[in-house]
Protein backbone atom coordinates (compact mmCIF):
# COMPACT_ATOMS: atom_id res chain seq x y z
CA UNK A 1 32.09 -9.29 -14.75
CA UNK A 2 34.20 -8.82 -11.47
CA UNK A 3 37.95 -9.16 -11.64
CA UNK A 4 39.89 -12.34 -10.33
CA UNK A 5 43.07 -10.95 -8.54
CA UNK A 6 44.35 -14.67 -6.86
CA UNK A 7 46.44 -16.98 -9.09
CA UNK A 8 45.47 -19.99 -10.84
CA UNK A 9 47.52 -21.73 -8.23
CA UNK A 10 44.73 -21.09 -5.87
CA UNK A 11 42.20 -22.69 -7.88
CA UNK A 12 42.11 -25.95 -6.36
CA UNK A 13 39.99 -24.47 -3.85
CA UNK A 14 37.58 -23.85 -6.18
CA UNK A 15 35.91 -27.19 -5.47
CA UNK A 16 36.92 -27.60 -1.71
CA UNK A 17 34.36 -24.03 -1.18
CA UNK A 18 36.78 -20.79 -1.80
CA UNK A 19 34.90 -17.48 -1.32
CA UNK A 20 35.29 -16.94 -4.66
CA UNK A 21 33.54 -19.87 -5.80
CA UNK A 22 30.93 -19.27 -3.35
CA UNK A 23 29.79 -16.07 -6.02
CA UNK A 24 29.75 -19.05 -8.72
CA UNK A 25 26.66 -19.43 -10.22
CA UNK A 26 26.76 -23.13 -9.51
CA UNK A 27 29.01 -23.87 -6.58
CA UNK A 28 32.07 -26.52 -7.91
CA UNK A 29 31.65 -29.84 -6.35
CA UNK A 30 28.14 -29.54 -5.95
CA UNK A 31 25.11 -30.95 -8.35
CA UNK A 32 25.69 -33.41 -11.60
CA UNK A 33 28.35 -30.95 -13.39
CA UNK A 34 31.44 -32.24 -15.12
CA UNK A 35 33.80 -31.52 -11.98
CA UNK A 36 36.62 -33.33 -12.15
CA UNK A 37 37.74 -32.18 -15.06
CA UNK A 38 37.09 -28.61 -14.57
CA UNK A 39 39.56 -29.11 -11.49
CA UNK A 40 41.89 -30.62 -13.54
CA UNK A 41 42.13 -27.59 -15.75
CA UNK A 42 42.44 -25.32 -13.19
CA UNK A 43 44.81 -27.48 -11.61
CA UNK A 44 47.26 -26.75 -14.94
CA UNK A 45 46.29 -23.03 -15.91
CA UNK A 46 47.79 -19.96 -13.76
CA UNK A 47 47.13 -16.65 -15.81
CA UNK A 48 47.35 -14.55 -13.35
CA UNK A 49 47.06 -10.44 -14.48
CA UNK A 50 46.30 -11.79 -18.04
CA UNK A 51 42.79 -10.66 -20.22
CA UNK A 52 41.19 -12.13 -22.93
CA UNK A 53 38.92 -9.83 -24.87
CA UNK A 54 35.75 -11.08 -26.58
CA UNK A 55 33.35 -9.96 -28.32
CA UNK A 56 29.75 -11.37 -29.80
CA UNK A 57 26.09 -10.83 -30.40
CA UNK A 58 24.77 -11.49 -27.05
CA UNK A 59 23.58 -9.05 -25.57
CA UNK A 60 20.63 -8.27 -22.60
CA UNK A 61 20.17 -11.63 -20.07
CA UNK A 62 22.23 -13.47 -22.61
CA UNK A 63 25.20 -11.58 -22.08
CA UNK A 64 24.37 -12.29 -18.71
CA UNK A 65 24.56 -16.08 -19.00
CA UNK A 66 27.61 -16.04 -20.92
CA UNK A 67 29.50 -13.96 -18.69
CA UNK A 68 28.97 -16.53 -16.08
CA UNK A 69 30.39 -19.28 -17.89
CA UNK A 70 32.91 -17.31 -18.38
CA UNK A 71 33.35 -16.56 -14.67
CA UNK A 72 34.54 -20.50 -14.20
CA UNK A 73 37.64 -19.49 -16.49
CA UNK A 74 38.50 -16.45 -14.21
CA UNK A 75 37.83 -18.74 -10.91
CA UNK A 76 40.07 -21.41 -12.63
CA UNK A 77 42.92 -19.18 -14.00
CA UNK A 78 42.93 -15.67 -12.12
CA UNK A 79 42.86 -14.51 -15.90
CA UNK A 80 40.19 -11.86 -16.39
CA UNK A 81 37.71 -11.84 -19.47
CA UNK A 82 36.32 -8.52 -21.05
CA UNK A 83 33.08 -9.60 -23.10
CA UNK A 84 31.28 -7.00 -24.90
CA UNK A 85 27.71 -7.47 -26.57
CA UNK A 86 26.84 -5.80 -29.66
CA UNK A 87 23.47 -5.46 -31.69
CA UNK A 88 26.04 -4.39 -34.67
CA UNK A 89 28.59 -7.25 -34.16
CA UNK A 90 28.55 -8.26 -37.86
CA UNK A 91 29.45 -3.92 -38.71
CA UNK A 92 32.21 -3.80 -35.36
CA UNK A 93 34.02 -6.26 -35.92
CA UNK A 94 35.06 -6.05 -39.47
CA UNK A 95 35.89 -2.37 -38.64
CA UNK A 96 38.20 -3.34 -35.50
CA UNK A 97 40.12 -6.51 -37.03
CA UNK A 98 40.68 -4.02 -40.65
CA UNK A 99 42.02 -1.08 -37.71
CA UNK A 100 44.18 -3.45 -35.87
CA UNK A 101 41.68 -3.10 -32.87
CA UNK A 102 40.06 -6.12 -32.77
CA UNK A 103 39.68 -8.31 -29.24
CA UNK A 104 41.02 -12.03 -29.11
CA UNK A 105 38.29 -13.88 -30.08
CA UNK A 106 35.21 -12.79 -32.04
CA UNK A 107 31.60 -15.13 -31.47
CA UNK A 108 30.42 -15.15 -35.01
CA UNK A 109 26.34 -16.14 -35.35
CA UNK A 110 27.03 -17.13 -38.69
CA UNK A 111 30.03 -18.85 -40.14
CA UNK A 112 29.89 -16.29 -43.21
CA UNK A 113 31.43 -13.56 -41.75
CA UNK A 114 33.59 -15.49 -40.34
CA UNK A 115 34.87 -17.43 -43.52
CA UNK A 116 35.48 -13.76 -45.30
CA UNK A 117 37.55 -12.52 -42.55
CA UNK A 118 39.65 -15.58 -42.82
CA UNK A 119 40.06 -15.29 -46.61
CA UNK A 120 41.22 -11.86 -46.28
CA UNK A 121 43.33 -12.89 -43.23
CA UNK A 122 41.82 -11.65 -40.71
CA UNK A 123 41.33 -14.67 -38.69
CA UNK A 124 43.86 -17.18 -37.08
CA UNK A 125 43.82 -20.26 -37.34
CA UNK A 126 42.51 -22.40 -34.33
CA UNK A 127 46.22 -24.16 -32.20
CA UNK A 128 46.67 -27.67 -33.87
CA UNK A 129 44.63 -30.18 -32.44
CA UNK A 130 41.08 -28.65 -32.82
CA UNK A 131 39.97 -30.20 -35.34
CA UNK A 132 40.60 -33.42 -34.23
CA UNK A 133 39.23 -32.72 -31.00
CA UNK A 134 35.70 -31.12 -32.56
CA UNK A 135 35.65 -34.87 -34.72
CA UNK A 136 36.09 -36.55 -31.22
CA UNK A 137 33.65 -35.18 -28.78
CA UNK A 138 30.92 -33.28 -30.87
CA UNK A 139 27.96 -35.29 -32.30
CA UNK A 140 28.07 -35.50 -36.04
CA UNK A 141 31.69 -34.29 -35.52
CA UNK A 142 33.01 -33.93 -39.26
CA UNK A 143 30.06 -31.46 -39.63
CA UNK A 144 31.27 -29.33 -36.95
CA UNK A 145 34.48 -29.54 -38.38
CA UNK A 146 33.07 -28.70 -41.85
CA UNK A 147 31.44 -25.95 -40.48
CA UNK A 148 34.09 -24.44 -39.41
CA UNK A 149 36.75 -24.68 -42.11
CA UNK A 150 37.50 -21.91 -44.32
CA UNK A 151 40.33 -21.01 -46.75
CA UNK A 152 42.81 -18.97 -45.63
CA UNK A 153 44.45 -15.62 -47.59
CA UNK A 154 46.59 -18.07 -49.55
CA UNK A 155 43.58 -20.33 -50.52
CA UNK A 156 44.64 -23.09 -47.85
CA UNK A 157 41.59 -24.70 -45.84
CA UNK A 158 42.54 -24.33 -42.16
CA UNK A 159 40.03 -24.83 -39.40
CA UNK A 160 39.14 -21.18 -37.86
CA UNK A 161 35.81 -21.50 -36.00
CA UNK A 162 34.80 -23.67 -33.02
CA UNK A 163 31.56 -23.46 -32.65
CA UNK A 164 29.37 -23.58 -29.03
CA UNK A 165 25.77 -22.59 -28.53
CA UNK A 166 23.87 -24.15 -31.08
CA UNK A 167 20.00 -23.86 -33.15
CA UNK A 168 17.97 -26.45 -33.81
CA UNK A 169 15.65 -26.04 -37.44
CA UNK A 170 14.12 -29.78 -37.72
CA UNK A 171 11.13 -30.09 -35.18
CA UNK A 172 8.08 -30.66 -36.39
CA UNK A 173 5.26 -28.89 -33.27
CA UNK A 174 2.22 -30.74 -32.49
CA UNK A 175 -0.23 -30.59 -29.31
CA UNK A 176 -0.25 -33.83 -27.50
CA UNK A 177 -4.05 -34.06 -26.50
CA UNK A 178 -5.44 -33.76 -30.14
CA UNK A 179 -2.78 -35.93 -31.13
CA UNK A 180 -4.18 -38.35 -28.15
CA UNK A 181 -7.97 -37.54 -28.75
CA UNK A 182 -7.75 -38.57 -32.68
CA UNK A 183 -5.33 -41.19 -31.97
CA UNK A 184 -2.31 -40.37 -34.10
CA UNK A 185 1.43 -41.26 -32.96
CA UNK A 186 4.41 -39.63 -33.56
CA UNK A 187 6.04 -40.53 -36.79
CA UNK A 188 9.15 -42.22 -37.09
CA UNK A 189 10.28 -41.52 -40.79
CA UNK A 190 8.97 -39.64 -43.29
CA UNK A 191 7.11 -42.33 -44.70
CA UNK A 192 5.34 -42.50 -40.88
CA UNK A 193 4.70 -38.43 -41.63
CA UNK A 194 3.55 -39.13 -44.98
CA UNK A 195 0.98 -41.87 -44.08
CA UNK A 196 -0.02 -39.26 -40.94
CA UNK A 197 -0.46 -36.68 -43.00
CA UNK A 198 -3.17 -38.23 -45.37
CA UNK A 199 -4.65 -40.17 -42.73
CA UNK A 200 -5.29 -36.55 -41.21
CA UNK A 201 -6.61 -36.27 -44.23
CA UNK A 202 -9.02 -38.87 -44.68
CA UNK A 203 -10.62 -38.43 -41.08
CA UNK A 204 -11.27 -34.94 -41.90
CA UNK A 205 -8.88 -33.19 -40.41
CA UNK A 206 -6.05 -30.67 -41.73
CA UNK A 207 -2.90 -32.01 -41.36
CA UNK A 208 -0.19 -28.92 -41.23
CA UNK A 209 -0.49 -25.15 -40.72
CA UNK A 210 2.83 -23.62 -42.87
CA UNK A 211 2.92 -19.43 -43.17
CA UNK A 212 5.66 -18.42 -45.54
CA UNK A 213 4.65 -14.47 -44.59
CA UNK A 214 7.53 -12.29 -42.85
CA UNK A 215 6.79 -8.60 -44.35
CA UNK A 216 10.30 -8.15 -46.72
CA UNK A 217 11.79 -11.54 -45.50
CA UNK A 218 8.55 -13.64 -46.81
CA UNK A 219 9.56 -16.93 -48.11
CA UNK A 220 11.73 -17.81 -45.81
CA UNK A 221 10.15 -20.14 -43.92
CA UNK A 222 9.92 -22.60 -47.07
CA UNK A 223 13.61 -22.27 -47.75
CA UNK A 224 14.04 -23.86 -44.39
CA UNK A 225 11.63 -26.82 -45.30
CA UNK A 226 13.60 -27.45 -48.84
CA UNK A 227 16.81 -27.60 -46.65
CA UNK A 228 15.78 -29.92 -44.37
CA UNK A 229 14.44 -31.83 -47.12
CA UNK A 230 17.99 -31.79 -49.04
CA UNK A 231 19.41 -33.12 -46.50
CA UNK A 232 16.73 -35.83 -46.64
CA UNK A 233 16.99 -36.79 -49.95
CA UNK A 234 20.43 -36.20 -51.05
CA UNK A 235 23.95 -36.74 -48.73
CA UNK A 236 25.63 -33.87 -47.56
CA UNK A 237 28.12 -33.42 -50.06
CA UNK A 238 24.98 -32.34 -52.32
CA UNK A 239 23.79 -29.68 -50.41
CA UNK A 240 27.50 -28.53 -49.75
CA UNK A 241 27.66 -28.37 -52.86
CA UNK A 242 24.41 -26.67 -53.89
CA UNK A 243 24.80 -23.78 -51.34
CA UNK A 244 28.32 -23.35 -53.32
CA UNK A 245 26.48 -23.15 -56.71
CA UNK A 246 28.61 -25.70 -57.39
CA UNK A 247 26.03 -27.54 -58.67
CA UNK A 248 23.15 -25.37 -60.22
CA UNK A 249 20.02 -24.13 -58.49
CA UNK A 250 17.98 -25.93 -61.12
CA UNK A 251 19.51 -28.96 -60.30
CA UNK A 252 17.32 -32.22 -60.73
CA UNK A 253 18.23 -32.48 -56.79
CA UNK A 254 17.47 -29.01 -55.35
CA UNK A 255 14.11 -29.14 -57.90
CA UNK A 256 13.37 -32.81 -56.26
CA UNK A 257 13.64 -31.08 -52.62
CA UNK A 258 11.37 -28.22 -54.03
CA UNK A 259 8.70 -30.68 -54.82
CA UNK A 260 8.86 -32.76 -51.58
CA UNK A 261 8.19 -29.11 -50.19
CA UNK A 262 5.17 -29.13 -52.77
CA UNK A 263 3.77 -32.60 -51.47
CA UNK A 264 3.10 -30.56 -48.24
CA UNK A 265 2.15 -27.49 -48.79
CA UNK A 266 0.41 -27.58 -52.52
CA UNK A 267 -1.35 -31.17 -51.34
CA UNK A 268 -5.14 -31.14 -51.55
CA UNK A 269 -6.11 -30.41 -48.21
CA UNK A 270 -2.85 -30.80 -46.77
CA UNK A 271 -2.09 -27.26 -45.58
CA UNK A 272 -4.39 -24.92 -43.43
CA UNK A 273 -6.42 -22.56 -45.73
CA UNK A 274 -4.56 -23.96 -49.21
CA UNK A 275 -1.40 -23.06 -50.81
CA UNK A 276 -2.42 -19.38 -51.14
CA UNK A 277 -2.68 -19.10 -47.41
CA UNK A 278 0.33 -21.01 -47.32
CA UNK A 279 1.80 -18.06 -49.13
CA UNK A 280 0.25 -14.94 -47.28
CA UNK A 281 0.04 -16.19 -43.56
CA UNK A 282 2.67 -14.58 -41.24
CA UNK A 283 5.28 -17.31 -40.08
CA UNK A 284 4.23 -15.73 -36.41
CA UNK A 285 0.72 -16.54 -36.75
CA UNK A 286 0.59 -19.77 -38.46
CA UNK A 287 0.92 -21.87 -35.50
CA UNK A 288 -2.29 -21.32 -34.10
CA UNK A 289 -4.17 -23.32 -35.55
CA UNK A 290 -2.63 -26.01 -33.64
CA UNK A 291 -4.57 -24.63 -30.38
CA UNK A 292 -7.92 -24.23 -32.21
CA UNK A 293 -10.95 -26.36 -30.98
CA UNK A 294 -11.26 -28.04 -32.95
CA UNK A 295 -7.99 -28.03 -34.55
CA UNK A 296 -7.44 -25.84 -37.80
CA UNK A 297 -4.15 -28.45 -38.19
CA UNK A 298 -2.48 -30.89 -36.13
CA UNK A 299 1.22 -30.55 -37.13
CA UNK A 300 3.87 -27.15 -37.84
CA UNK A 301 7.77 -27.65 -38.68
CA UNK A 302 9.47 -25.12 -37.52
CA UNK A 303 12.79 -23.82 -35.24
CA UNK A 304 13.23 -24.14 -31.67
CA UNK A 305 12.54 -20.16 -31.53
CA UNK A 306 8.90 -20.93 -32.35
CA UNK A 307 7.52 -21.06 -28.95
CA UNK A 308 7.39 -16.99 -28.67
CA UNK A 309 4.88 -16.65 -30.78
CA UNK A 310 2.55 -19.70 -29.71
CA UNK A 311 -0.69 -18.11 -27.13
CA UNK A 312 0.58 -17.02 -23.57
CA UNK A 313 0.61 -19.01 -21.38
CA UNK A 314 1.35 -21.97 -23.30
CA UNK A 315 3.48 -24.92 -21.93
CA UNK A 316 5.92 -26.79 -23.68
CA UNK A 317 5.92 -29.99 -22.95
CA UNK A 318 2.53 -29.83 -21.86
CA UNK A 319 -0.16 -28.07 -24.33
CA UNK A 320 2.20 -28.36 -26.84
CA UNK A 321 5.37 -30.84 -27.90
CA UNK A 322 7.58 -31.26 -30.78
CA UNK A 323 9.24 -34.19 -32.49
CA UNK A 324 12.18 -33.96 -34.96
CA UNK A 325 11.44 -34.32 -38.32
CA UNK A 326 12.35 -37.57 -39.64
CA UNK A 327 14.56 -38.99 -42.09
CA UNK A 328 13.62 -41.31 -45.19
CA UNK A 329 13.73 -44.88 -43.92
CA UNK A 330 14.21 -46.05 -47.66
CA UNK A 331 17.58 -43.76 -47.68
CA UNK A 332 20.67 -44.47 -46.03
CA UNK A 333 21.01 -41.02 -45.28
CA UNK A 334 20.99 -41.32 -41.12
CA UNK A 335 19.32 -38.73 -39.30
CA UNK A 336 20.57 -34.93 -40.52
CA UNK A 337 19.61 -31.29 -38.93
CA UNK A 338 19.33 -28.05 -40.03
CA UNK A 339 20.54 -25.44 -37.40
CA UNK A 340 22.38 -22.86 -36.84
CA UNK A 341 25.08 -22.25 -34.36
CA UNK A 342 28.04 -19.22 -33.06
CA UNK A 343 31.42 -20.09 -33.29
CA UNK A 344 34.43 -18.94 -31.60
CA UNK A 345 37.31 -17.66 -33.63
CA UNK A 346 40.60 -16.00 -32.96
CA UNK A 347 41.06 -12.27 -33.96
CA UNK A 348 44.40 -11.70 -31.80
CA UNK A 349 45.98 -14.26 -30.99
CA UNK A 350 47.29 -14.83 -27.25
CA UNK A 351 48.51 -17.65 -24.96
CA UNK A 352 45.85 -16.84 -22.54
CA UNK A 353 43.27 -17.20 -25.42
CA UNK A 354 44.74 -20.71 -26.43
CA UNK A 355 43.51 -21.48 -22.85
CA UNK A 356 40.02 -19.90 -22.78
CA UNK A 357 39.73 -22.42 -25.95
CA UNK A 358 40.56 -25.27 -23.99
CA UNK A 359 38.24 -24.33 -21.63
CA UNK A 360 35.49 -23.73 -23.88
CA UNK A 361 36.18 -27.62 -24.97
CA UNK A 362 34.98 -28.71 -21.13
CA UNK A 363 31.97 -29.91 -20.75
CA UNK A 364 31.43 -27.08 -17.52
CA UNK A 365 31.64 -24.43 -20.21
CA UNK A 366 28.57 -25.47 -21.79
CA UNK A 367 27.07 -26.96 -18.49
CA UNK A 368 27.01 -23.88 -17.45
CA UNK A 369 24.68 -22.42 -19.73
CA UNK A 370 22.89 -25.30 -20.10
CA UNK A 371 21.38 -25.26 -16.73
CA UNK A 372 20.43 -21.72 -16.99
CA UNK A 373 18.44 -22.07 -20.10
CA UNK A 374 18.35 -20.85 -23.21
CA UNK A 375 21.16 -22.75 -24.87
CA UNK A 376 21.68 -26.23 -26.72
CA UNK A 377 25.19 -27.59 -27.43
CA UNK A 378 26.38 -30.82 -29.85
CA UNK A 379 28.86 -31.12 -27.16
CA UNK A 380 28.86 -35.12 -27.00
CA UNK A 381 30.25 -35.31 -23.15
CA UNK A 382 28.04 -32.84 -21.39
CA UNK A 383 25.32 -34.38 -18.78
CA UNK A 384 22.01 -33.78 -20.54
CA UNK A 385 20.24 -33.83 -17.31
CA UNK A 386 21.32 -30.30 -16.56
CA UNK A 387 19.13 -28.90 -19.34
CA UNK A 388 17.16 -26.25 -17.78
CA UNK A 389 13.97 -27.64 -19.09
CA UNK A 390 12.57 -31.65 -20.75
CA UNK A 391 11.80 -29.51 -23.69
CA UNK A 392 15.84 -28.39 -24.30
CA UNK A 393 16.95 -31.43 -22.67
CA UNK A 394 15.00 -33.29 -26.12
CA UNK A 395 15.70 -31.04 -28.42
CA UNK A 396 19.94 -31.40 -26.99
CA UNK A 397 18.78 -35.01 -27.57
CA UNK A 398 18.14 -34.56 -31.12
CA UNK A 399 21.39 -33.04 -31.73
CA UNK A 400 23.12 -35.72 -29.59
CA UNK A 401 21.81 -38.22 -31.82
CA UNK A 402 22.52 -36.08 -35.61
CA UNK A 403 24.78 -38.05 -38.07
CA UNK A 404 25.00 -34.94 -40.01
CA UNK A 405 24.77 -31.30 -38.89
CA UNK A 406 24.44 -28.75 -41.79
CA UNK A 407 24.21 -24.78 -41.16
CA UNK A 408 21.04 -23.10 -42.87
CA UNK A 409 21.84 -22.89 -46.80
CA UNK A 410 20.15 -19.59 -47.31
CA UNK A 411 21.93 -17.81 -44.65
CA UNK A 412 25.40 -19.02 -46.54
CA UNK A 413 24.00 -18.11 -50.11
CA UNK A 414 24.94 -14.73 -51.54
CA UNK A 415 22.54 -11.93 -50.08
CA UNK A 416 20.59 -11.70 -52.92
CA UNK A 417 19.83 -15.33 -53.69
CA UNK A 418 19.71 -16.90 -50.02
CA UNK A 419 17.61 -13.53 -48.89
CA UNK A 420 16.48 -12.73 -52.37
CA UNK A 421 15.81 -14.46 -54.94
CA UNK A 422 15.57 -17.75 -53.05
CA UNK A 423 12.90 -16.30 -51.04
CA UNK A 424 10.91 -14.75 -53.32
CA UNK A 425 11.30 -17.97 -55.74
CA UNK A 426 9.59 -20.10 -52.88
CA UNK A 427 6.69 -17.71 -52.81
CA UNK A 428 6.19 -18.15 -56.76
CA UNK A 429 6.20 -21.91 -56.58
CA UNK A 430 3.70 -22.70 -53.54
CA UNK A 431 1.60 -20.51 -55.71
CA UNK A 432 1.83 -22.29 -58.44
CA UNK A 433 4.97 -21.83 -60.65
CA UNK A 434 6.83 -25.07 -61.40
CA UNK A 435 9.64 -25.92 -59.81
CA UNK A 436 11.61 -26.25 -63.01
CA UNK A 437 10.86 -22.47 -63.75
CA UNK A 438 11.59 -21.25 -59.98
CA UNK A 439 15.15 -23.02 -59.83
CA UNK A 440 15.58 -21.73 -63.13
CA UNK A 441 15.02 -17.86 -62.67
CA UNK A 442 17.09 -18.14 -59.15
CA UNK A 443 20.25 -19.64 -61.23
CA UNK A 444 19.77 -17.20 -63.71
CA UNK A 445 19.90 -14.64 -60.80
CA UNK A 446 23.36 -16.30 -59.44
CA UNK A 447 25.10 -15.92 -62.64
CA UNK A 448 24.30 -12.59 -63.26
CA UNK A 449 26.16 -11.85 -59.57
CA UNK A 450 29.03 -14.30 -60.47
């Protein structure tokens, strides 16, 4: 990333056509971006011959991207930021922050990490304000919030982690000709999927492809599904509290979710090839059936990521679409979803990194990204327009409209229950075990690691 050498003071030529904005990726003052207040901010910042070190997963083109949000913080201050991408992140920086080495902010891809480091105090609390702020301008605030809260070395919640780029889990993909040919619609609750799903049934057709296969990681696929489905059945203090174990695995509400997951996938003639298949097909492949002539199935839930693995040459938003997976109209449970998300925490503390947080709260700072691709943000005040594609653009829609935002529960289980036993459990019940025995055997598992 090149080096600013002119003072913040000099930044409100940034929108009037400075040379250095000129190098910009997107030139201030020009296009639908957030401008105004953008100028504002550099209007009040001069950190001139300051740094801000950072360091995250991205890596490759996404490094890339991020480095040129970051540019509009440079333009805006004359600070300089030092990012650095690592395929190791998780390893680096636990070793840097325990040597005294570690940058100003760490991007965490998972709030695990990050809610360890700040219980051994290793993390600094985000300036006052934050949280307050995330409430204010982030769809399905609290969540956020929630998210990002941790207990400190003395056992006090404090808010440590602001998140940014975020995942989206609940999309159900379909192809919008056979949907058209066989005259389906999209559903708008589950009861609407239900009803879809056996009238698929009844005209002959196979209503879902579902592939639980990922070589040592199989199962994980369904873990996603009884997520989603928590979060459809039960409020979110439920699954909080079931990803805590502080209500057991075998719950009468995680066993509930299990068997929603069962309707689906164990349902005569409900899943591609039967719940066997269900159990052996690679996550990668299951998809295709969608593109089949005729179709194999009509309907696949799964993440945003998805796309990579459909035929090439495949258009979204053309041969193939997604919708998000609805919520329960008989439960007054709005509309949740599963994702994931990085967050932003402090490592080292600094003025100059106060700042870089406040700038990460514009909406530029996500614009940025946004119109480059490859990036969705709750970020309530951004200009969806700039999505990079209609398909982004709806799925930042989607989380726009989320009453509740909840982080994937296996990835904040123990190891060996969320990749484990949780997995593995899955596999067992869409082949048949009960989910009264599965649930069972996995808290049985989580007290012998207790």
């Amino acid at each position: 990333m090149k080096k600013v050498l002119f003072a913040g003071v000099a930044a409100s030529a940034m929108v009037s056509g400075s040379a250095y904005a000129q190098d910009l990726m997107f030139k201030p003052g020009e296009g639908d971006f957030h401008w105004d207040s953008y100028q504002a901010f550099a209007d009040a910042n001069d950190l001139s011959g300051q740094t801000v070190t950072i360091t995250g997963p991205w890596t490759g083109n996404e490094k890339e991207r991020v480095e040129a949000v970051f540019d509009y913080f440079e333009a805006a201050t004359g600070a300089t930021v030092e990012y650095s991408g690592s395929d190791s992140f998780e390893q680096d920086i636990v070793i840097s922050a325990e040597a005294g080495s570690a940058p100003n902010i760490a991007v965490f891809p998972q709030p695990g990490l990050a809610a360890d480091m700040a219980k051994r105090g290793l993390l600094t609390p985000l300036p006052e304000g934050t949280a307050a702020w995330v409430k204010d301008n982030f769809a399905a605030g609290q969540s956020w919030v929630d998210l990002g809260t941790y207990a400190d070395k003395d056992g006090n919640d404090q808010l440590f982690g602001m998140f940014y780029r975020a995942d989206l889990k609940s999309l159900v993909w379909y192809v919008p000709e056979a949907f058209e040919e066989a005259g389906y619609e999209i559903p708008k609750s589950m009861e609407e999927l239900k009803a879809l799903t056996e009238q698929i049934v009844a005209d002959g057709g196979t209503p879902w492809c579902i592939g639980l296969g990922s070589g040592a990681a199989t199962g994980w696929p369904a873990t996603d599904w009884v997520e989603d489905l928590m979060l459809r059945t039960q409020p979110a203090s439920v699954y909080d509290q079931w990803v805590k174990n502080e209500i057991p695995f075998n719950d009468p509400a995680v066993i509930g979710a299990i068997n929603e997951f069962g309707w689906f996938a164990r349902g005569e003639g409900f899943a591609d090839g039967g719940p066997e298949a269900v159990a052996s097909t690679d996550f990668r492949d299951s998809p295709t059936g969608l593109f089949a002539l005729p179709p194999k199935c009509y309907m696949h839930r799964q993440a945003s990521f998805i796309p990579a693995f459909f035929p090439e040459g495949t258009k979204v938003g053309e041969d193939v679409d997604f919708f998000y997976f609805p919520s329960y109209a008989d439960k007054d449970l709005g509309n949740p979803v599963l994702g994931a998300g990085t967050l932003f925490a402090i490592t080292k503390p600094s003025d100059a990194t106060n700042v870089l947080l406040d700038f990460m709260k514009l909406p530029i700072a996500h614009e940025a990204w946004m119109a480059q691709g490859g990036f969705l943000t709750a970020h309530a005040g951004v200009n969806t327009a700039l999505y990079n594609t209609d398909s982004e653009r709806a799925m930042g829609e989607i989380l726009q409209g989320a009453t509740t935002f909840r982080f994937d529960g296996s990835d904040l289980m123990p190891g060996e229950i969320g990749a484990g036993a949780f997995w593995t459990g899955m596999v067992d019940y869409t082949t048949g075990k009960s989910a009264e025995d599965v649930t069972a055997a996995i808290q049985a598992r989580w007290n012998e690691i207790k």
